[in-house]
Protein backbone atom coordinates (compact mmCIF):
# COMPACT_ATOMS: atom_id res chain seq x y z
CA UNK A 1 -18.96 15.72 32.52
CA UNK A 2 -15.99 17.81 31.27
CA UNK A 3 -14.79 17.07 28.20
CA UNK A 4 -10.93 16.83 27.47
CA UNK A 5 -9.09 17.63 24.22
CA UNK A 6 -8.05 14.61 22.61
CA UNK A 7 -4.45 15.39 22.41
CA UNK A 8 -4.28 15.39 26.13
CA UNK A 9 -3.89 11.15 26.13
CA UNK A 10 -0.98 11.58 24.04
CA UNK A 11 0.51 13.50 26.90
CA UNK A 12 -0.36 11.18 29.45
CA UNK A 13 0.60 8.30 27.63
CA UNK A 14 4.01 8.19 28.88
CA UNK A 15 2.68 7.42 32.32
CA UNK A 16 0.20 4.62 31.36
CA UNK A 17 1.57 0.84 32.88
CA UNK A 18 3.72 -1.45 29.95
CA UNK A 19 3.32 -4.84 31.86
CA UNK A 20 5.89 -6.03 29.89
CA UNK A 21 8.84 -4.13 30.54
CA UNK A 22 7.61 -3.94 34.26
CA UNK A 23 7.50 -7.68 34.62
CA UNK A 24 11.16 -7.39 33.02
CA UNK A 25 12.23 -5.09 35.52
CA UNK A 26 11.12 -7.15 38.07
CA UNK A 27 13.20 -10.03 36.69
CA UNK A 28 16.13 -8.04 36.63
CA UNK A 29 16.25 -6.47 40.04
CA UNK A 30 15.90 -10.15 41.86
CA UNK A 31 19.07 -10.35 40.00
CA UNK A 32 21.01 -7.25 40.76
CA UNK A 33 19.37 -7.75 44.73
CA UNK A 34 20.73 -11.26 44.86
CA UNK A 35 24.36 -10.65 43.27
CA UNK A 36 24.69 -7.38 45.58
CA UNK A 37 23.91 -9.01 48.55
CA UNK A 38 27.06 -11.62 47.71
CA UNK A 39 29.04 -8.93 46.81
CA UNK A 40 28.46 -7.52 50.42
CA UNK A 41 29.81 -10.71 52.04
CA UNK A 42 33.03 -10.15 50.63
CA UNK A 43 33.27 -6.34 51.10
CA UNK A 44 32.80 -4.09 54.19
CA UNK A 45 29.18 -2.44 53.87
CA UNK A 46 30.61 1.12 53.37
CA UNK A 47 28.92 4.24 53.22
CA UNK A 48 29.30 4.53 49.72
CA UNK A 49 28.20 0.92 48.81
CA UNK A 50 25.40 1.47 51.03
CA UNK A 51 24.10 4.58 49.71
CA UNK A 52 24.53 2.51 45.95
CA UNK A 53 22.74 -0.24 46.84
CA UNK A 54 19.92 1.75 48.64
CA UNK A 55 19.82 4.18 45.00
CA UNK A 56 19.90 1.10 43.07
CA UNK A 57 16.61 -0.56 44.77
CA UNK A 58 14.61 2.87 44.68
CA UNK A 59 15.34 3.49 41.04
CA UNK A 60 14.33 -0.45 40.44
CA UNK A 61 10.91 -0.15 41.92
CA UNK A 62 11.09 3.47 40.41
CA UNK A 63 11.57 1.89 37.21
CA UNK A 64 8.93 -1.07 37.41
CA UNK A 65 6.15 1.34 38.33
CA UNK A 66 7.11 4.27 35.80
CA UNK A 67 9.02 3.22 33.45
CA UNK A 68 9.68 6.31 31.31
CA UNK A 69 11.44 8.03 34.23
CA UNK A 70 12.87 4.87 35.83
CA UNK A 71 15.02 3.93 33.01
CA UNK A 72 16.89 7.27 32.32
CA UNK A 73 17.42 7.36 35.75
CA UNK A 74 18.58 3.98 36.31
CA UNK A 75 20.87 4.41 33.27
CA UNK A 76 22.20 7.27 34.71
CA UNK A 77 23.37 5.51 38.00
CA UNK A 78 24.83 2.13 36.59
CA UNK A 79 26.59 4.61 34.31
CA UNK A 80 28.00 6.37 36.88
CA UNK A 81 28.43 3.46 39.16
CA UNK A 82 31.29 2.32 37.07
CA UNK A 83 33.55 5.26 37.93
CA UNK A 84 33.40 3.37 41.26
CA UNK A 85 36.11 2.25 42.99
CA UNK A 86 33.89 -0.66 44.26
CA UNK A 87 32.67 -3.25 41.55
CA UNK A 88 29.37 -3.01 39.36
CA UNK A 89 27.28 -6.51 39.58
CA UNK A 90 27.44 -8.07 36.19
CA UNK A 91 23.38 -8.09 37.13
CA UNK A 92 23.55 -3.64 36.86
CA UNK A 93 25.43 -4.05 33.62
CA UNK A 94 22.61 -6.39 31.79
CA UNK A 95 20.24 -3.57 33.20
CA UNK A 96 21.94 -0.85 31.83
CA UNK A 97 21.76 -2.58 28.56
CA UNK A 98 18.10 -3.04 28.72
CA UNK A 99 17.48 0.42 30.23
CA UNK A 100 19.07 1.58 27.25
CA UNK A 101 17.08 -0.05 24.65
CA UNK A 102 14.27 0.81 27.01
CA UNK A 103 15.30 4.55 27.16
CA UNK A 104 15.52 4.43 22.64
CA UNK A 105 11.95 3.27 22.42
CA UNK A 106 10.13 5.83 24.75
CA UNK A 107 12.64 7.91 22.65
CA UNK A 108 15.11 7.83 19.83
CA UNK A 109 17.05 10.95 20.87
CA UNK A 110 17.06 10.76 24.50
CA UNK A 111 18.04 7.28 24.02
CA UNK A 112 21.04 8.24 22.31
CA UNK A 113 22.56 11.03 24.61
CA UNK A 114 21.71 8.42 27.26
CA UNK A 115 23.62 5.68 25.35
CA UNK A 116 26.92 8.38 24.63
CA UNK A 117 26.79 9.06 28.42
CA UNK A 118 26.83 5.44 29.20
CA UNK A 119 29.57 4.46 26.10
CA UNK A 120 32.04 7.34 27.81
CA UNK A 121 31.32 5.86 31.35
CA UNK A 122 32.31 2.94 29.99
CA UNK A 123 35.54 3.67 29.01
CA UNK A 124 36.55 5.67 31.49
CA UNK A 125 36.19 3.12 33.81
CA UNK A 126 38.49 0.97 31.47
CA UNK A 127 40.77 3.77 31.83
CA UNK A 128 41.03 4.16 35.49
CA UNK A 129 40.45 0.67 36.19
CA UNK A 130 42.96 -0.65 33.66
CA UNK A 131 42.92 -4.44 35.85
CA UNK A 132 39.22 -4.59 35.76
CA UNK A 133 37.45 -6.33 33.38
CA UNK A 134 36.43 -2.99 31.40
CA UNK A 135 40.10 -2.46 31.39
CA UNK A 136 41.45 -5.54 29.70
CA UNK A 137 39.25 -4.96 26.31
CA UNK A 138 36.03 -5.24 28.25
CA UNK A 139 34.91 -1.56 27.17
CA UNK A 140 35.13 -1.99 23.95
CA UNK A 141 32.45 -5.06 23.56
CA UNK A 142 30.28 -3.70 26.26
CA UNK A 143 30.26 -0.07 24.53
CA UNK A 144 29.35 -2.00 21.34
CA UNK A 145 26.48 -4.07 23.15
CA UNK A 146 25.04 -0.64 24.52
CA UNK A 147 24.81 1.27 21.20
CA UNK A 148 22.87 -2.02 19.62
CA UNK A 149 20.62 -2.11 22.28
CA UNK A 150 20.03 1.63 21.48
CA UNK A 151 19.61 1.06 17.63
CA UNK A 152 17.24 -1.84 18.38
CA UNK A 153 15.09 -0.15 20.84
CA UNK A 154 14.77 2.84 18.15
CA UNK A 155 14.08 0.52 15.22
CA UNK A 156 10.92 -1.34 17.75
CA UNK A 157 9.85 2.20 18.52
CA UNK A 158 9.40 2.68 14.69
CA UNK A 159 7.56 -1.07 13.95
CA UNK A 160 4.85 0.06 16.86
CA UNK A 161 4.76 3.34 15.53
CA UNK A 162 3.95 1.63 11.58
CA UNK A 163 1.90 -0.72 13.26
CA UNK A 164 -0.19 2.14 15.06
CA UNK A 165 -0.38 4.05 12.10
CA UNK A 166 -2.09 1.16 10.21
CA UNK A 167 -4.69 0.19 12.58
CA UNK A 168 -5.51 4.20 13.05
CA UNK A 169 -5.92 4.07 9.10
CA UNK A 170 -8.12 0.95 9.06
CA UNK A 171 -10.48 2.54 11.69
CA UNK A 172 -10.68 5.53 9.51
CA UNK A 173 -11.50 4.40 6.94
CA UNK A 174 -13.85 2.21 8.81
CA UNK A 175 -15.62 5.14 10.58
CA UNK A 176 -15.18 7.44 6.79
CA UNK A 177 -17.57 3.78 5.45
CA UNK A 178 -20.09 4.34 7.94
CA UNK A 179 -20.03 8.51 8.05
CA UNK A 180 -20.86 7.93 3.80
CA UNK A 181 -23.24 5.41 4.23
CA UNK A 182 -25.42 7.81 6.66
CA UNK A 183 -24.73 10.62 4.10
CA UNK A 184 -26.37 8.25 1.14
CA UNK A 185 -29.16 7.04 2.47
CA UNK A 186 -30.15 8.81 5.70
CA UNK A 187 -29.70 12.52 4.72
CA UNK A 188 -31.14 12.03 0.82
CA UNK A 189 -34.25 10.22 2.83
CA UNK A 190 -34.81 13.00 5.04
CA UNK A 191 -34.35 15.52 2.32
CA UNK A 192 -36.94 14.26 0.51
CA UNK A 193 -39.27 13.60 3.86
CA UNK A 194 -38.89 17.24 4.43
CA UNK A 195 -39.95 18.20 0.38
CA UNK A 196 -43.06 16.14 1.40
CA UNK A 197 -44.21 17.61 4.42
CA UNK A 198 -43.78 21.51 2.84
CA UNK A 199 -47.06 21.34 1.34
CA UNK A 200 -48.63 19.72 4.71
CA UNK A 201 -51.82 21.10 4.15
CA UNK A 202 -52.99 19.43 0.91
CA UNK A 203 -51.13 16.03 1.44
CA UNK A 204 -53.45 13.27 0.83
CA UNK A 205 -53.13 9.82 2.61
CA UNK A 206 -51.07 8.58 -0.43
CA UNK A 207 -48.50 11.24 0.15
CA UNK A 208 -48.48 10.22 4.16
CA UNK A 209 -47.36 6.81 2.73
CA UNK A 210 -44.45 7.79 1.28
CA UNK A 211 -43.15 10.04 4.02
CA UNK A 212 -43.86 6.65 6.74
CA UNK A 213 -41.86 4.83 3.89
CA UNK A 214 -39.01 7.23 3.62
CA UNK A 215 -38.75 7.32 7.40
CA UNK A 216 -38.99 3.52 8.08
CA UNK A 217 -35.94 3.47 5.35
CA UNK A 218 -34.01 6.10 7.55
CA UNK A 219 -34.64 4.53 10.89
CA UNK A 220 -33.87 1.22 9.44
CA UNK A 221 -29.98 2.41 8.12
CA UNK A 222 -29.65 4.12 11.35
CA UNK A 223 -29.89 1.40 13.08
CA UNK A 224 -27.10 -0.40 10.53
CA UNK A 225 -24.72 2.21 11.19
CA UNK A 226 -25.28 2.27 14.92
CA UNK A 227 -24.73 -1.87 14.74
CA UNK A 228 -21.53 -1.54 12.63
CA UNK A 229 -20.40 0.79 15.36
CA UNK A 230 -21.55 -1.33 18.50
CA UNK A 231 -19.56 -4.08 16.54
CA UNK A 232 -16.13 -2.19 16.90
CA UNK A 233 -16.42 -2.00 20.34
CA UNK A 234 -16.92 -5.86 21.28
CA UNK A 235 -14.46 -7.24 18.42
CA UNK A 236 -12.34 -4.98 17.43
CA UNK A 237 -9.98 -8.13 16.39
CA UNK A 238 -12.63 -8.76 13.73
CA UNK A 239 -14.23 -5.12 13.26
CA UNK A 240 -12.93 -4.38 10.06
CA UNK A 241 -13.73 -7.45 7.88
CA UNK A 242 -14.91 -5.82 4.66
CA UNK A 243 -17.06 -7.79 2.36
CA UNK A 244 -15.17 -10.10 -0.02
CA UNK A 245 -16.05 -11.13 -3.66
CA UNK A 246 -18.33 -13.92 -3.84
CA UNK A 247 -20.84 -15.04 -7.29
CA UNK A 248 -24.58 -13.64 -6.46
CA UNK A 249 -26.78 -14.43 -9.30
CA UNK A 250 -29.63 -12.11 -7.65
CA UNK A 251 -27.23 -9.48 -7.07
CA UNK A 252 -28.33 -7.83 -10.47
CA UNK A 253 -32.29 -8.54 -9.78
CA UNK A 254 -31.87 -7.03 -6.46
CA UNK A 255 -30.38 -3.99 -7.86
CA UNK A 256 -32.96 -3.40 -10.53
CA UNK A 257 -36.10 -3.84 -7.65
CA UNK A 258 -33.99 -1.03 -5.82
CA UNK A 259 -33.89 1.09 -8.93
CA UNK A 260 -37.65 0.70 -9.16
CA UNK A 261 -38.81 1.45 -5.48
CA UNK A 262 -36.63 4.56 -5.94
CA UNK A 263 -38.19 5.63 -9.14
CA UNK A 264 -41.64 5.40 -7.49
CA UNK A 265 -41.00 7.42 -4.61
CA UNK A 266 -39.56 9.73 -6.40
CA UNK A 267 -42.74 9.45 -8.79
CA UNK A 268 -44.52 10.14 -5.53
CA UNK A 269 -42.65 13.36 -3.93
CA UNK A 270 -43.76 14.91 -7.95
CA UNK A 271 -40.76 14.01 -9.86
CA UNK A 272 -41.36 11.94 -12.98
CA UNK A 273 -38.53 10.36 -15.08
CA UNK A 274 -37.46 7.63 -16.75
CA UNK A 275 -34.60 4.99 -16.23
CA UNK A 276 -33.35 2.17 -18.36
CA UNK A 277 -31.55 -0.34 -17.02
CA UNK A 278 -30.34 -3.18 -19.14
CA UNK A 279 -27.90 -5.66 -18.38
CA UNK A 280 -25.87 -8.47 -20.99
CA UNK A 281 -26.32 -12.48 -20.09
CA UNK A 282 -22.43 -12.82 -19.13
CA UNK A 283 -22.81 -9.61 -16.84
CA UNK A 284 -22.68 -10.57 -13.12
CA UNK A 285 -22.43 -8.13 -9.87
CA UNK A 286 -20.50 -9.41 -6.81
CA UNK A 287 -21.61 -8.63 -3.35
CA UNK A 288 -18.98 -6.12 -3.22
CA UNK A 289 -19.67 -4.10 -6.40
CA UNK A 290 -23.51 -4.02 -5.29
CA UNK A 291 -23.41 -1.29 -2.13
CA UNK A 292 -21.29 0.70 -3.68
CA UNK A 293 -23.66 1.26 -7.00
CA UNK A 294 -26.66 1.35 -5.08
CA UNK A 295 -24.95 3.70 -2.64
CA UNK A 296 -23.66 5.79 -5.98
CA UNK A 297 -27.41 5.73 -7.55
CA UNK A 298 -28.94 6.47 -3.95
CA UNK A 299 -26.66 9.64 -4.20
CA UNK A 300 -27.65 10.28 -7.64
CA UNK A 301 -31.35 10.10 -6.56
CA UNK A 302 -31.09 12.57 -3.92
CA UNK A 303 -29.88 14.84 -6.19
CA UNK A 304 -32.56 14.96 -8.00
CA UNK A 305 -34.67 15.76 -5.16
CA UNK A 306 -32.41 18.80 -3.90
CA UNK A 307 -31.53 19.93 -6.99
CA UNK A 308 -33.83 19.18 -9.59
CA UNK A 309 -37.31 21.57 -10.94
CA UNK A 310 -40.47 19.02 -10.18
CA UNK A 311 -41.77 19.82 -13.06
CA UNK A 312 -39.00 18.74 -15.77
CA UNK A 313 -38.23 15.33 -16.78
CA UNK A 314 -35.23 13.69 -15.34
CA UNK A 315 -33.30 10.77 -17.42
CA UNK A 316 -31.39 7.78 -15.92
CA UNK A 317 -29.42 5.25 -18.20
CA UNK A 318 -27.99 2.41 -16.36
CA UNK A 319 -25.71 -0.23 -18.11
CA UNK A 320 -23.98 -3.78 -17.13
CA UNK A 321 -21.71 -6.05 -19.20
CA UNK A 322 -19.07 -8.16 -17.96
CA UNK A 323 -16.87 -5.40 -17.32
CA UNK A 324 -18.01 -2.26 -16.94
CA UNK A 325 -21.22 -0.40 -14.99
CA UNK A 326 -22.24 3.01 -17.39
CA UNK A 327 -24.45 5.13 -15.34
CA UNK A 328 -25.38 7.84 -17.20
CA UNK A 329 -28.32 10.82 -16.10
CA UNK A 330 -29.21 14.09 -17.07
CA UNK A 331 -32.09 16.42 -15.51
CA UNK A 332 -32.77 20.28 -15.26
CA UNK A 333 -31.49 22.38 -11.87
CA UNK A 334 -33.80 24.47 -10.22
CA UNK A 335 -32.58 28.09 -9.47
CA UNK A 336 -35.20 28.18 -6.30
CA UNK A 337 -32.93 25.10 -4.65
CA UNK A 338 -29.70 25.91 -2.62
CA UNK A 339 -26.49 23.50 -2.36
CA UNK A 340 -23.91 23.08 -5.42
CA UNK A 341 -24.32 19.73 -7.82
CA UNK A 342 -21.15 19.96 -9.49
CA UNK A 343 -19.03 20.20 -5.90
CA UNK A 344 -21.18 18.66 -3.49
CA UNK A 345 -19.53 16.23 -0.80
CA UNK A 346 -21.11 13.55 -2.18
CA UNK A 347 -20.51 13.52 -5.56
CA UNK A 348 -16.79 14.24 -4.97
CA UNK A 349 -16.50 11.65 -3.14
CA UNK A 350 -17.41 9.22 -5.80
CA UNK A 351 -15.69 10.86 -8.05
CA UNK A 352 -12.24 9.85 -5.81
CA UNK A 353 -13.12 6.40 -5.27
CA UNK A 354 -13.91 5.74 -9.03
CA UNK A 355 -11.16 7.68 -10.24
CA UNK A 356 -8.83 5.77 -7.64
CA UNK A 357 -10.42 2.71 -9.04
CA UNK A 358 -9.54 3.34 -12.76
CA UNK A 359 -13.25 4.33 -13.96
CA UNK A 360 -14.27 7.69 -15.90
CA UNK A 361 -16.36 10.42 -13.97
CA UNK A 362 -17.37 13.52 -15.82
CA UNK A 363 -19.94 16.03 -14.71
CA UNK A 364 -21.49 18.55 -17.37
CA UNK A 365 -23.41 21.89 -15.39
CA UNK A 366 -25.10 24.01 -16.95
CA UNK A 367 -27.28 26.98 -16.15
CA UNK A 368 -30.54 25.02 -17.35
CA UNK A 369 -29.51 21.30 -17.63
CA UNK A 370 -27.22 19.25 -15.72
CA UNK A 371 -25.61 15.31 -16.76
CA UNK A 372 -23.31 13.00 -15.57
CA UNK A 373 -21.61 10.10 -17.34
CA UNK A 374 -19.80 7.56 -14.72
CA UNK A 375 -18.23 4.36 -16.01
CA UNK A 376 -17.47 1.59 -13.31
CA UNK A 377 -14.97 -1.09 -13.87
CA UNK A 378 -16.19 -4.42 -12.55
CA UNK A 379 -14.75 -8.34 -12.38
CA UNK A 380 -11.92 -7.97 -9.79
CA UNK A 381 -10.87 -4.39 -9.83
CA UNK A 382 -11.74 -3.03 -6.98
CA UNK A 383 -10.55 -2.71 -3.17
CA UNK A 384 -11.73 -4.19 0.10
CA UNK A 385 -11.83 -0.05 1.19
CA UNK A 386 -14.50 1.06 -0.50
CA UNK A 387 -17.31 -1.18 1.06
CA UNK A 388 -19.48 -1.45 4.11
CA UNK A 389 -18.10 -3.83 6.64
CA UNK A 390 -19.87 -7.15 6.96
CA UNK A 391 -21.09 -9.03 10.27
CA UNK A 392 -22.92 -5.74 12.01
């Protein structure tokens, strides 16, 4: 299958169906089809009339099919129609006005120089035609009507355009969630799967454990991610419900058995540590403050396995009170390791979010130790954005 560039729907996009202003053509034309076939029983059918009417009908169904096209050219006609010496159905006017406003949202400036032509039509025709309706005062009001139709068809052509823009942010930032979330877990897990398989030939059945752990982990958020993406595609109406605040009085213990299983494995790829968590009696975690620490500390943790010498101590302090989360860890980079700590994608990224979110964030690299000191403000201050989207 050929792939195409994704900017080419933008240009085709122009000659996509909008039922609506179809269905409104439609509407329209009965009119103008009914009132000109009146007007014919009072006038001779002339060649000129003829050749109108027969323009008027092709550029209707012209219009209703492709509307882009259809409504500068209809504009054009009813325009000129009024230097006619023959009268313009009331019915063509009301369609020039909504051709117009048509004309401003597929766009502003072509709307415009469509809207001028149409104004100096207008009253021209009240200046040859000084009897005529456009000539008593008429082509004053109507040239009025025709430039609000223009202004309002520019300012809807601006609301979609904001309203676009918005959903286009919310699904990336929706996609950005899901992109991090493999990053965290999936990537650190198979960075330290492929640690425990270099020395193959001396792993023990204990080792073989911890690599079926790791990869049950990884196949396990895979499958989240791929469900949070099968989820856009059925609801979109409801795909980008982010978790909300709610009290979780296991939200803490559930954080703290995380810490642990992650301490052990890394205990069992060779990398031995120690972390202190500690949390005060009026300290409480929220569903929506929980993923993003364990997410953060899942981060921190694969650092150490990229990054970090085996064979020196790493040191984890994690701290909760009833406003703030201190994570604070220092360990010793090994010079045989590739990849930057200090400006990894990771880290930077939690360095923006925390930053945005009012919290501290300061990294200290050195060429034989490395530490980081984070402090999290909890209770209320943070945004829907920086969570994983519930119901996948």
């Amino acid at each position: 299958m050929e792939m195409k560039p994704i900017n080419e729907k933008a240009d085709t996009a122009d000659n996509d169906s909008h039922p609506y202003i179809s269905s409104t053509v439609l509407l329209f034309g009965a009119f103008i089809v009914v009132e000109q076939c009146l007007l014919l029983r009072k006038h001779l059918l002339t060649p000129p009339i003829f050749v109108s009417f027969s323009l008027e009908l092709f550029l209707i169904f012209l219009f209703f099919i492709r509307p882009k096209i259809g409504s500068r050219l209809e504009s054009v006609l009813i325009s000129i129609e009024q230097l006619a010496p023959f009268p313009t159905p009331s019915s063509s006017l009301l369609m020039l006005l909504y051709a117009s406003f048509v004309n401003s949202y597929f766009s502003a400036k072509k709307g415009l120089l469509l809207g001028i032509i149409a104004i100096l039509c207008t009253c021209i025709s009240g200046f040859l035609f000084p009897f005529s309706v456009m000539g008593k005062g008429g082509c004053l009001s109507f040239s009025l009507l025709i430039a609000l139709f223009v202004c309002c068809g520019t300012i809807f052509k601006i609301w979609k355009a904001k309203e676009v823009h918005s959903h286009d942010e919310v699904f990336t930032q929706y996609n950005l969630t899901i992109a991090r979330y493999l990053h965290d877990h999936i990537a650190n897990n198979l960075s330290a799967i492929i640690l425990a398989t270099e020395s193959k030939d001396s792993m023990q059945q204990t080792d073989l454990d911890t690599v079926q752990k790791m990869a049950t982990a990884a196949l396990f958020q895979t499958r989240e991610a791929i469900r949070a993406l099968e989820y856009v595609e059925k609801s979109e109406s409801k795909a980008f419900t982010f978790v909300h605040h709610s009290s979780n009085s296991s939200a803490t213990e559930e954080l703290e058995e995380f810490i642990k299983e992650h301490q052990e494995l890394l205990h069992a790829l060779g990398f031995d540590g120690q972390i202190f968590f500690s949390n005060s009696d009026s300290s409480t975690l929220t569903e929506a403050e929980t993923p993003f620490i364990r997410n953060l500390l899942t981060e921190l943790f694969g650092n150490i396995v990229k990054h970090s010498k085996a064979d020196d101590r790493y040191y984890m302090i994690i701290s909760i009170d009833d406003q703030n989360c201190y994570i604070e860890m220092t360990d010793s980079p090994s010079q045989d390791k590739t990849g930057v700590v200090n400006n990894g994608s990771g880290l930077s990224y939690y360095q923006k979010k925390i930053l945005e979110m009012k919290g501290s964030f300061h990294i200290n690299s050195k060429k034989h130790s490395w530490s980081i000191c984070i402090s999290l403000p909890l209770n209320g201050r943070w945004t829907h954005s920086y969570f994983f989207p519930q119901n996948h």
